[in-house]
Protein backbone atom coordinates (compact mmCIF):
# COMPACT_ATOMS: atom_id res chain seq x y z
CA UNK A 1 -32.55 1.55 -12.98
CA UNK A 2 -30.11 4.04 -12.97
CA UNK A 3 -26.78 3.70 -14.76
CA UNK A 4 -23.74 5.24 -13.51
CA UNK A 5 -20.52 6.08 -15.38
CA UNK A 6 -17.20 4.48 -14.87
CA UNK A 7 -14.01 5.78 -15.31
CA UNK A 8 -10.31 4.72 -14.76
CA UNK A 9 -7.52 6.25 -13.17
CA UNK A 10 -4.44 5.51 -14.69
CA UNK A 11 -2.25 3.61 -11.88
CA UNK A 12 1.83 3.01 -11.85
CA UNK A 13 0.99 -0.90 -11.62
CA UNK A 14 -0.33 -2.64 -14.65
CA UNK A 15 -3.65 -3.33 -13.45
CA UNK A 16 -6.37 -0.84 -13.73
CA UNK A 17 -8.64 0.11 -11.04
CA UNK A 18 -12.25 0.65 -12.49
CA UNK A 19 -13.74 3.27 -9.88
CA UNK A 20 -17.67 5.09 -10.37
CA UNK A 21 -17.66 8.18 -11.36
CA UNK A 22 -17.15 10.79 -9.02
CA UNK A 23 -15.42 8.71 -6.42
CA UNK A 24 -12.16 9.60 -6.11
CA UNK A 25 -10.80 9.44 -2.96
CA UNK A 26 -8.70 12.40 -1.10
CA UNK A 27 -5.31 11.90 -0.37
CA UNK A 28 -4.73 12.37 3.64
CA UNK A 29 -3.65 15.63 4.58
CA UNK A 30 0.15 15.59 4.43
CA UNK A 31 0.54 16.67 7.99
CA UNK A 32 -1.05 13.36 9.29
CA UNK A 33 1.83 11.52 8.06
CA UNK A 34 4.49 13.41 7.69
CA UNK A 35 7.38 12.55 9.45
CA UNK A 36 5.88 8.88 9.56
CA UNK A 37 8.26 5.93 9.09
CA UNK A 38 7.07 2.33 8.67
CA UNK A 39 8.77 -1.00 8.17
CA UNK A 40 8.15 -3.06 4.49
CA UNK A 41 9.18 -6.34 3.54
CA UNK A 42 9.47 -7.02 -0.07
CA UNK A 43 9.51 -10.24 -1.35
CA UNK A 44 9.64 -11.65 -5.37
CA UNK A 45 6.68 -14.24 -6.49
CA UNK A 46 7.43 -13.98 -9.96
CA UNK A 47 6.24 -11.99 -11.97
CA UNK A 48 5.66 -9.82 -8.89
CA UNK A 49 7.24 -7.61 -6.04
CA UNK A 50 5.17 -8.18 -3.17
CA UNK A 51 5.94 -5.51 -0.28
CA UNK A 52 3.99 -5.83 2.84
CA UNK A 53 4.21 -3.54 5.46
CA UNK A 54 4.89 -4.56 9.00
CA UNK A 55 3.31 -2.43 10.72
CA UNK A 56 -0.60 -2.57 9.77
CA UNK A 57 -1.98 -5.09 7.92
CA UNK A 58 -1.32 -3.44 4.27
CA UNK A 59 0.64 -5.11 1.50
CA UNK A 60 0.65 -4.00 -2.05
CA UNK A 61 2.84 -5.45 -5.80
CA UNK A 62 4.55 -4.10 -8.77
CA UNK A 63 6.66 -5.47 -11.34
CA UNK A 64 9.92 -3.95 -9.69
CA UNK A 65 10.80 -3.13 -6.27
CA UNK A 66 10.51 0.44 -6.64
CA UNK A 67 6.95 0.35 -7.66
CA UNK A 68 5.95 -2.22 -5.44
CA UNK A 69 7.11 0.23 -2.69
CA UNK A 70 5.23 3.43 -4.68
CA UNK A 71 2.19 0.85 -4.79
CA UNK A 72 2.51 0.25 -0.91
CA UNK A 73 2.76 3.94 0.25
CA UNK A 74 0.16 4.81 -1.81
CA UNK A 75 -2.10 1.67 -0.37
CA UNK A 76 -0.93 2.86 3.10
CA UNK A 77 -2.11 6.73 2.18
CA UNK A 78 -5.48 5.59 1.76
CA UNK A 79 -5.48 2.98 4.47
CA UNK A 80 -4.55 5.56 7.05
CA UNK A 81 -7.50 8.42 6.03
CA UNK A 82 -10.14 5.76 7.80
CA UNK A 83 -7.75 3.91 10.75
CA UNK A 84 -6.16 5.86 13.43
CA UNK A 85 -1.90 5.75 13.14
CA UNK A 86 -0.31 3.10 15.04
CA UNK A 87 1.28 3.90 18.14
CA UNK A 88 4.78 5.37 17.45
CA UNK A 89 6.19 2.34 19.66
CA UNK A 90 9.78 0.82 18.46
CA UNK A 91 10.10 -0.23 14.58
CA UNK A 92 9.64 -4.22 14.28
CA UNK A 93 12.88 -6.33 14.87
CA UNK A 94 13.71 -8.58 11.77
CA UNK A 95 14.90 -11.64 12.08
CA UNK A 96 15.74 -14.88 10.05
CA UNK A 97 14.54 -18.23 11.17
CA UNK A 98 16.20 -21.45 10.18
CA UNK A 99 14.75 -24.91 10.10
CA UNK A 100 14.94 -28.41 9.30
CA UNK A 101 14.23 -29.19 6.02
């Protein structure tokens, strides 16, 4: 049996992320997303900031907005160095629904 060695990376969110040894994973090279502009929604479940993006299938949380957002483009960095970039159609259009209660 062979034991490996885990270590933590220190993360803006409170949770920790236990990851092996050696395992780190790049950051995408800037020039893949530069200039790239997606669409979040952020909504508060208490304790939590919740933002999900809108255009892929990526949401992330923090205990404030602006770190729920830092958690989300960070989530999105990795996301995006193993899926191709989503066609640079129009943004989303947001809209609010009523119902009946």
């Amino acid at each position: 049996m062979t034991l490996r060695a885990l270590v933590t990376r220190p993360r803006p969110s409170a949770t920790r992320r236990t990851v092996p040894a050696g395992h780190f994973r790049r950051r995408p090279s800037t020039s893949k997303l530069l200039g790239m502009r997606l669409t979040a929604a952020i909504t508060h479940e208490p304790p939590w900031y919740v933002a999900r993006c809108l255009d892929v299938e990526v949401a992330s949380q923090g205990e404030s907005v602006e770190e729920a957002l830092d958690n989300l483009r960070e989530a999105l960095e990795l996301y995006f160095e193993d899926a191709p970039l989503p066609d640079s159609g129009e943004p989303p259009i947001i809209a609010s629904v009523e119902i009946a209660a």
